[in-house]
N, C-alpha and C. Protein backbone atom coordinates (compact mmCIF):
# COMPACT_ATOMS: atom_id res chain seq x y z
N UNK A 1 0.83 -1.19 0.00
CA UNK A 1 0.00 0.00 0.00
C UNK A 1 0.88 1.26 0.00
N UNK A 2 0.32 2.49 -0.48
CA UNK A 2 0.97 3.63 -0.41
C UNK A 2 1.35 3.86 0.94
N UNK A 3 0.70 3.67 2.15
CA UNK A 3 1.13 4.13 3.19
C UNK A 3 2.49 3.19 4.19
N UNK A 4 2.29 2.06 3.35
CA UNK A 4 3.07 1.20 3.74
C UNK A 4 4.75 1.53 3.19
N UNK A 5 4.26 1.53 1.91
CA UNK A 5 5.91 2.60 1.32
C UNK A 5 6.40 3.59 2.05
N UNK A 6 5.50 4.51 1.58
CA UNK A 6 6.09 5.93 3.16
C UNK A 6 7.10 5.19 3.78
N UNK A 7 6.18 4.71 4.70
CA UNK A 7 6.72 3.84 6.18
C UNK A 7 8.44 3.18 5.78
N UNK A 8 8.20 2.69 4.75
CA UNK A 8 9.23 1.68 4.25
C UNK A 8 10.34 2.73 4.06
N UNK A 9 10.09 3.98 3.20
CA UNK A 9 11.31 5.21 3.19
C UNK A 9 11.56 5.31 4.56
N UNK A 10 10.75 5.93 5.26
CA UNK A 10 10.60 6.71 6.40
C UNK A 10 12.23 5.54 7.44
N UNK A 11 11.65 4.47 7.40
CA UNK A 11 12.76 3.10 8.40
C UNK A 11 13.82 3.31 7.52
N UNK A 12 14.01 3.32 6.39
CA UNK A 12 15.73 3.17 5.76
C UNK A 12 16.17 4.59 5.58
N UNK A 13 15.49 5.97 5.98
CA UNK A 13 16.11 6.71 5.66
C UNK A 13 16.77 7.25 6.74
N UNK A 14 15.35 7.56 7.71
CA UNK A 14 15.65 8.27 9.16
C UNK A 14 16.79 7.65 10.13
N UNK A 15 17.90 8.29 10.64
CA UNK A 15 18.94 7.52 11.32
C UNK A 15 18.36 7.90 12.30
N UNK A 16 19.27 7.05 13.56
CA UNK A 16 18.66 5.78 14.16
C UNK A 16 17.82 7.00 15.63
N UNK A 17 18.44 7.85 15.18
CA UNK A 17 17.80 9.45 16.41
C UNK A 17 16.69 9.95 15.74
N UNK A 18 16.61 10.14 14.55
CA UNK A 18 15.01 10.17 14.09
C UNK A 18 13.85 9.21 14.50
N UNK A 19 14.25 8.35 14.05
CA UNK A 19 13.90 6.93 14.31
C UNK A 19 13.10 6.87 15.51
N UNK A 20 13.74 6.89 16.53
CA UNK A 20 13.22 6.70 17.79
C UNK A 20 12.02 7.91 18.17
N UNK A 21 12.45 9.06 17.26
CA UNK A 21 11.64 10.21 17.57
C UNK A 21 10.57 10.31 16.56
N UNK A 22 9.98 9.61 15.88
CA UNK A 22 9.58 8.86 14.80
C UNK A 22 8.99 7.69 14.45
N UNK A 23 9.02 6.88 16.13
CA UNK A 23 8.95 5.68 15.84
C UNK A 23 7.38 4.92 15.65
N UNK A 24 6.65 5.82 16.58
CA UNK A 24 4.88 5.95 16.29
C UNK A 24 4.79 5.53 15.03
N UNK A 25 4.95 6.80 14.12
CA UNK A 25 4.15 7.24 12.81
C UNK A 25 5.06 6.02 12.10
N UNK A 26 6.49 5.47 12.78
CA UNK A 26 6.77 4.92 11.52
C UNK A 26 6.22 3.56 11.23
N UNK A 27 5.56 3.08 12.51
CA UNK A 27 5.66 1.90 12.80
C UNK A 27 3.57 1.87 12.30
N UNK A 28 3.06 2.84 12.62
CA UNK A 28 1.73 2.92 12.15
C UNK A 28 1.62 2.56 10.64
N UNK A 29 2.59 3.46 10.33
CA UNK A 29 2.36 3.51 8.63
C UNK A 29 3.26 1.63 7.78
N UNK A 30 4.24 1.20 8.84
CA UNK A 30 4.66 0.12 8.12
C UNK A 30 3.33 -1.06 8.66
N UNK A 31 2.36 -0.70 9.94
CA UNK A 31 1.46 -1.91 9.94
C UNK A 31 0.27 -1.52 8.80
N UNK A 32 0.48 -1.14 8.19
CA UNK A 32 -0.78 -0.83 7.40
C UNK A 32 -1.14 -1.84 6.70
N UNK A 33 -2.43 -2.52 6.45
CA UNK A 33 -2.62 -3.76 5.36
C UNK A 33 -1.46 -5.10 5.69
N UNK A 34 -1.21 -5.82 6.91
CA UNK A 34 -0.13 -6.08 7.26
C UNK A 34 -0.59 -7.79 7.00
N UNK A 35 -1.98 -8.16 6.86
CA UNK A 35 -2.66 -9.75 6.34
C UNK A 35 -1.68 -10.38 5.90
N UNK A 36 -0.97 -11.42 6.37
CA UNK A 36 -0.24 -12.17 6.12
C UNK A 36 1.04 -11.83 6.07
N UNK A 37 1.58 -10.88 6.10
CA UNK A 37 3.11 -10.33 5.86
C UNK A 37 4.08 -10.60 6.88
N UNK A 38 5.04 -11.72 6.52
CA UNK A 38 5.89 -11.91 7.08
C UNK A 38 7.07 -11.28 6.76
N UNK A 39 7.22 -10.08 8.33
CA UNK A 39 8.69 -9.16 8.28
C UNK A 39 9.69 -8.91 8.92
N UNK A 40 10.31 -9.81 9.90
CA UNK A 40 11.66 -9.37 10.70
C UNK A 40 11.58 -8.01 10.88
N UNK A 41 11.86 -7.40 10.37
CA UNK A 41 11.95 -5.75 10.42
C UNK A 41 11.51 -4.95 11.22
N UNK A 42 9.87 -5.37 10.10
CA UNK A 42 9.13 -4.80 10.12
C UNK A 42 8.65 -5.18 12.26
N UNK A 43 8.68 -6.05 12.55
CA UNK A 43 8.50 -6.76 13.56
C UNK A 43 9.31 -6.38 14.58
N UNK A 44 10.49 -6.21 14.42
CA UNK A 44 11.78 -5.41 14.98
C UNK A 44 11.39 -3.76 15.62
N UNK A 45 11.07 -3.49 14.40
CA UNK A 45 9.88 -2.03 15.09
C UNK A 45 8.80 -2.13 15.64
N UNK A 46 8.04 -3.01 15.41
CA UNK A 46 6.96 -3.00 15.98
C UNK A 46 7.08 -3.60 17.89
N UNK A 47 8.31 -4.19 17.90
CA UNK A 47 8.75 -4.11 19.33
C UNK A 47 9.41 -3.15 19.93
N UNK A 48 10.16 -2.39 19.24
CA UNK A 48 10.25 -1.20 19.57
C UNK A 48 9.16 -0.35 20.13
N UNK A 49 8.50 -0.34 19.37
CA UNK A 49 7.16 0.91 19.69
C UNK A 49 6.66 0.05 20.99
N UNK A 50 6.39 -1.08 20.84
CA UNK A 50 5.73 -1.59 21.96
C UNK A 50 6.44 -0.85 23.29
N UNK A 51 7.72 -1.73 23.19
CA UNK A 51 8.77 -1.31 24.91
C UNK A 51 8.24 0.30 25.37
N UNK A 52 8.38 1.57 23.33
CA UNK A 52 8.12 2.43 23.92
C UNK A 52 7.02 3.07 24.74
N UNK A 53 5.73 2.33 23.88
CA UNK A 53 4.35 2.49 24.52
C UNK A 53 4.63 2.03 25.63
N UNK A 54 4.75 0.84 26.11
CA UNK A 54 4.92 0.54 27.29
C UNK A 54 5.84 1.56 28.63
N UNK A 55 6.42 1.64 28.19
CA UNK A 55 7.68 3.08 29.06
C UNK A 55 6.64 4.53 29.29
N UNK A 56 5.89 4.43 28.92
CA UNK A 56 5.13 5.65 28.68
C UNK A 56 3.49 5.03 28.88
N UNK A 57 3.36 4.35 29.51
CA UNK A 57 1.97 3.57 30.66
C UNK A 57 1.12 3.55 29.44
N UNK A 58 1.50 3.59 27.58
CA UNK A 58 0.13 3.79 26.84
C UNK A 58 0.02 2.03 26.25
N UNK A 59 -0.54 1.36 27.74
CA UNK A 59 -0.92 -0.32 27.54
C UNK A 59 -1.66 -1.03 26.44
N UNK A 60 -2.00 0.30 25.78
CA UNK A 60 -3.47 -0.11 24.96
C UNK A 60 -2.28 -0.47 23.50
N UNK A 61 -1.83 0.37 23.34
CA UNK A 61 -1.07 0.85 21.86
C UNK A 61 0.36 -0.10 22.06
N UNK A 62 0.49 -0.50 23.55
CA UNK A 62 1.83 -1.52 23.32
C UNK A 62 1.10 -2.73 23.24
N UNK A 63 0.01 -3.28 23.32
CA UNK A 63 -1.03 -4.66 23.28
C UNK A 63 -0.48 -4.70 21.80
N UNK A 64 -1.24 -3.27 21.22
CA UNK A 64 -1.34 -2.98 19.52
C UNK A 64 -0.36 -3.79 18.93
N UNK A 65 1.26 -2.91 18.82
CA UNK A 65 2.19 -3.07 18.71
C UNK A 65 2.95 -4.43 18.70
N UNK A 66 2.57 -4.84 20.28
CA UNK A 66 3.33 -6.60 20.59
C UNK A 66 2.46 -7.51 19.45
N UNK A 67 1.60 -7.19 19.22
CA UNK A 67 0.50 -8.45 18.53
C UNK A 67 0.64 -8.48 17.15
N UNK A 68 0.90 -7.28 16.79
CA UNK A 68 1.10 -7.14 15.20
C UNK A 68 2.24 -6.94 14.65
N UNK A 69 3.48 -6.85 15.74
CA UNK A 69 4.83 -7.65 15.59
C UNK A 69 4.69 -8.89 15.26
N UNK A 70 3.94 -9.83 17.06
CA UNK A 70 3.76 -11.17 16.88
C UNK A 70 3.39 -11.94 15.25
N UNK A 71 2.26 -11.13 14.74
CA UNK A 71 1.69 -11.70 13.07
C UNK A 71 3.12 -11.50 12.33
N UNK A 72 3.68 -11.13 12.35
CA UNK A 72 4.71 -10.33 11.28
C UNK A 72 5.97 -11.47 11.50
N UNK A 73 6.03 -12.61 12.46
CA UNK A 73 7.04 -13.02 12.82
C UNK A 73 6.60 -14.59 11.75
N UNK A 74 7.49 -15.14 11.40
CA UNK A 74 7.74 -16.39 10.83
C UNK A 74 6.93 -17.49 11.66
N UNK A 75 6.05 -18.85 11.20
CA UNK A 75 5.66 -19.86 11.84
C UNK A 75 6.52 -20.59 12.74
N UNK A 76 7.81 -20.70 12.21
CA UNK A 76 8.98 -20.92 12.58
C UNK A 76 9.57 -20.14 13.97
N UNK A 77 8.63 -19.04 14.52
CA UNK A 77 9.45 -18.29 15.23
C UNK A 77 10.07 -18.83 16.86
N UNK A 78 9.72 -19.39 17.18
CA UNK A 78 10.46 -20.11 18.76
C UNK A 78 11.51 -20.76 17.90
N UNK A 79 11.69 -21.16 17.14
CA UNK A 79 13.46 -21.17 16.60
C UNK A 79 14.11 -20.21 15.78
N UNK A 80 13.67 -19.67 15.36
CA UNK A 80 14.12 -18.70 14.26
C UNK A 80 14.32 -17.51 14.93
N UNK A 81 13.68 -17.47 15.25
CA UNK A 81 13.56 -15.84 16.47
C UNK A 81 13.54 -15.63 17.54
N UNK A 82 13.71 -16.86 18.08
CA UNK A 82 13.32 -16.84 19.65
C UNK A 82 13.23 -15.34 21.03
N UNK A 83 14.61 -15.16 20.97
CA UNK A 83 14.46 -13.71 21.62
C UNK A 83 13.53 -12.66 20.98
N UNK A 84 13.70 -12.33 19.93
CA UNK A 84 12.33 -11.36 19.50
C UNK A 84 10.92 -11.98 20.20
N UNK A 85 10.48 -13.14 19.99
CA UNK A 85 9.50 -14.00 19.95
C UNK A 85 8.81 -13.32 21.45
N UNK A 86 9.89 -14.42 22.28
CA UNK A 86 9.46 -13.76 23.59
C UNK A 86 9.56 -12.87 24.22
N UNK A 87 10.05 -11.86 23.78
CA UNK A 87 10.34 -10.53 24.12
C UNK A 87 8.71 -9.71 23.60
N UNK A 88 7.96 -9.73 22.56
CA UNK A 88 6.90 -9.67 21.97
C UNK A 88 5.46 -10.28 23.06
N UNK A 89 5.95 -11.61 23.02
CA UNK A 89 4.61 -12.24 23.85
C UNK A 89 4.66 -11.72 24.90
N UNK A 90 5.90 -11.26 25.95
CA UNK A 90 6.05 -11.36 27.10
C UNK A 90 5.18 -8.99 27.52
N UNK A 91 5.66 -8.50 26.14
CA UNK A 91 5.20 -7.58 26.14
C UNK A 91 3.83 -7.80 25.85
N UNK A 92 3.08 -8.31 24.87
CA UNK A 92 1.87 -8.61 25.21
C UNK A 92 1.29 -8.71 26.11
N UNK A 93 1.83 -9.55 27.15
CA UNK A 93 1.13 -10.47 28.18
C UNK A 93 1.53 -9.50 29.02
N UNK A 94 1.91 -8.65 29.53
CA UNK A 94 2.07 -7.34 30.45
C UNK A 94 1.20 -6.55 30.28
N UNK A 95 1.07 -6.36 29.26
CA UNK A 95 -0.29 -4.90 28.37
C UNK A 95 -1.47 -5.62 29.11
N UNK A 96 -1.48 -6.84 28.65
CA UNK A 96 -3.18 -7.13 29.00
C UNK A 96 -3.43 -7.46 29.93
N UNK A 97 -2.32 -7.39 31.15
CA UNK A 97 -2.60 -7.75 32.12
C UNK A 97 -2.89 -6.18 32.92
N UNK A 98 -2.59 -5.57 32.65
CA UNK A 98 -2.38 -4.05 32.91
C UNK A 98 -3.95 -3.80 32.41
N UNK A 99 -3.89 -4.00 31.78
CA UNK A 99 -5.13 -3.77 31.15
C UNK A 99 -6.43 -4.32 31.94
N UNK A 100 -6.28 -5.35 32.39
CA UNK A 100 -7.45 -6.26 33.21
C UNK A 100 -8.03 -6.99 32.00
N UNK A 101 -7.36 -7.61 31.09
CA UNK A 101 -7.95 -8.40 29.96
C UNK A 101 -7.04 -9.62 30.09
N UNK A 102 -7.43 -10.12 31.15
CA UNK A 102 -6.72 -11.50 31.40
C UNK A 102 -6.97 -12.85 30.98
N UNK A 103 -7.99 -12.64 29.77
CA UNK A 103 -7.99 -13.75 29.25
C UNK A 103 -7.19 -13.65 28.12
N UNK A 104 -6.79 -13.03 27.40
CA UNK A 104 -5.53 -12.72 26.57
C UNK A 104 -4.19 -12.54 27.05
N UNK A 105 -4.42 -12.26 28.19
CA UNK A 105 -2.62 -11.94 29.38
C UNK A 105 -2.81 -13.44 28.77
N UNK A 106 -3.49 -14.52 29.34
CA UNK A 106 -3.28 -15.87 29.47
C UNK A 106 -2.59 -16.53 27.94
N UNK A 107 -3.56 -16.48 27.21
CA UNK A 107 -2.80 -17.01 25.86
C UNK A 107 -1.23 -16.50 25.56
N UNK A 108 -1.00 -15.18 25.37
CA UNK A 108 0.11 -15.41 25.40
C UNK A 108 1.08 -15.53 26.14
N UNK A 109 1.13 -15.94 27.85
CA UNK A 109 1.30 -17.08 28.78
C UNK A 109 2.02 -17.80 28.56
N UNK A 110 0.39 -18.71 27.82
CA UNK A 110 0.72 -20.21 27.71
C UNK A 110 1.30 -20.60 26.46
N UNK A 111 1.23 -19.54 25.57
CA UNK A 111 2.42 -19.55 24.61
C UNK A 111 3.51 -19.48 24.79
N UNK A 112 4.30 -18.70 25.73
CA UNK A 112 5.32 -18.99 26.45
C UNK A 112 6.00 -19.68 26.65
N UNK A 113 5.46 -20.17 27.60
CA UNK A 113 5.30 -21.40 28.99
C UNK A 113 5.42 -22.46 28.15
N UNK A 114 4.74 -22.91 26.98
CA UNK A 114 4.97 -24.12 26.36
C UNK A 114 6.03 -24.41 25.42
N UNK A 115 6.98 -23.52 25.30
CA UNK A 115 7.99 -23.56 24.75
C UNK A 115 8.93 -24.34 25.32
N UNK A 116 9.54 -25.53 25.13
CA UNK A 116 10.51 -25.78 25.73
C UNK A 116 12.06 -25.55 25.04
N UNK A 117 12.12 -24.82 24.25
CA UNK A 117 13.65 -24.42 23.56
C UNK A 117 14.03 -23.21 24.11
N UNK A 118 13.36 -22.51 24.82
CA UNK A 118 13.57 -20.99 26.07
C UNK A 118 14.01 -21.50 27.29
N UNK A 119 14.70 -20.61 27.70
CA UNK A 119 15.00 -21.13 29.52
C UNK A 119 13.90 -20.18 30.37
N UNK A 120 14.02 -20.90 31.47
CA UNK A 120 12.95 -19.92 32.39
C UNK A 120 13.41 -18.82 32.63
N UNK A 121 14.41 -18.49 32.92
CA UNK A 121 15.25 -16.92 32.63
C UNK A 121 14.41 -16.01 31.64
N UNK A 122 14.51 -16.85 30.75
CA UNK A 122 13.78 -16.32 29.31
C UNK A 122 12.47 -16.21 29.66
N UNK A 123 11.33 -17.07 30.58
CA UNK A 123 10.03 -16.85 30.17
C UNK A 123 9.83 -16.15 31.92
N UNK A 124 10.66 -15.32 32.54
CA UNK A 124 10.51 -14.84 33.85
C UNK A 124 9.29 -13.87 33.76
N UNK A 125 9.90 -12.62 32.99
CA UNK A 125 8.21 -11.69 32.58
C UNK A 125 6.92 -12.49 32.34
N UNK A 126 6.83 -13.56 31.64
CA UNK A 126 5.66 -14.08 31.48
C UNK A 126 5.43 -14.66 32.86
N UNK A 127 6.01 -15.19 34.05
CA UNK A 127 5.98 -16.27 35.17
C UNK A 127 5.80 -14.62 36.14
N UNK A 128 6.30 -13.77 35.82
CA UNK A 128 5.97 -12.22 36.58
C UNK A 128 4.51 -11.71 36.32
N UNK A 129 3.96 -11.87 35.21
CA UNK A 129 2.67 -11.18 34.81
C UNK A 129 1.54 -11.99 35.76
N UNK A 130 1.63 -13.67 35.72
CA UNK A 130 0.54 -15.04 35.89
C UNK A 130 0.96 -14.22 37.67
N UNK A 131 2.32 -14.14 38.24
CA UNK A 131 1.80 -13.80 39.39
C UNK A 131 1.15 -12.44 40.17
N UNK A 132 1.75 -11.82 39.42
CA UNK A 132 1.03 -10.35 39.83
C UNK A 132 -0.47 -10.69 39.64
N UNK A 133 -1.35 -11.04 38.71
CA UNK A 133 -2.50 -11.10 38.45
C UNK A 133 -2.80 -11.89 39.36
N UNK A 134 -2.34 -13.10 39.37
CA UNK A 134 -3.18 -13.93 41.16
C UNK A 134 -3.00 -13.66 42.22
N UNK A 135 -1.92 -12.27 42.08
CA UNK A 135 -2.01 -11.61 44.09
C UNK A 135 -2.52 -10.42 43.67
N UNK A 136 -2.77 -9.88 42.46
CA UNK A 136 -4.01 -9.28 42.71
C UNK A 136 -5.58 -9.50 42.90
N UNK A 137 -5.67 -10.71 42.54
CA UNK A 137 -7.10 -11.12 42.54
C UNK A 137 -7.64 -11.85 43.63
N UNK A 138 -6.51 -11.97 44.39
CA UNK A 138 -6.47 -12.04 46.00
C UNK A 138 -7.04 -11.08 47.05
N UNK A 139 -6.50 -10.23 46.26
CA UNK A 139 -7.06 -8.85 46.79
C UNK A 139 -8.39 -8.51 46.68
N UNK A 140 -9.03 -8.72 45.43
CA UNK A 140 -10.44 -8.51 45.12
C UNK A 140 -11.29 -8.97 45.90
């Protein structure tokens, strides 16, 4: 799509201090029409924006971000990508837990969690989110 090009200048041109100051609009305009598109890259930013939404309490727009990284990543990805992978779910699964949409915190969880080619090191944020949510609901 046209807006997807933009986007596509916008990532190879802007160095890497634009970029960051930039990284919203750039990352809006590269998810555009994104049905099926498998992009490293493109996915690469879209975790970016997440961490940044996230750093900046906007939970809604890092959910956005982690999930439509997640699509953008290879079938293949717990080997191929692994650190992106869970770095993505694990931002997911923070947003929605923040969020109080804990039936989605959960899926990507147990997407996680069922990986066995990650170390638990690796799936700690996800084993951090499952507990915060059950000592909060302790509370309730």
């Amino acid at each position: 799509s046209f807006r997807r090009s933009i986007g596509e200048i916008l990532y190879r041109e802007l160095s890497e201090n634009k970029l960051e100051t930039f990284l919203f609009e750039v990352a809006n305009l590269l998810n555009t029409d994104i049905t099926g598109v498998t992009n490293i890259e493109y996915a690469k930013i879209d975790l970016m924006a997440a961490e940044k939404a996230r750093d900046i309490s906007a939970f809604d727009k890092c959910s956005d971000y982690a999930s439509k990284g997640i699509s953008m990543l290879p079938s293949d990805k717990w080997d191929s990508h692994p650190e992106m992978a869970v770095k993505l779910y694990s931002l997911a699964a923070e947003a929605e837990r923040l969020l109080g949409r804990h039936s989605k915190m959960d899926i990507y969880c147990r997407e996680v969690l069922a990986q066995k080619s990650i170390s638990t090191l690796q799936k700690k944020d996800v084993y951090l989110a499952k507990l915060d949510m059950m000592a909060n609901a302790e509370l309730r």
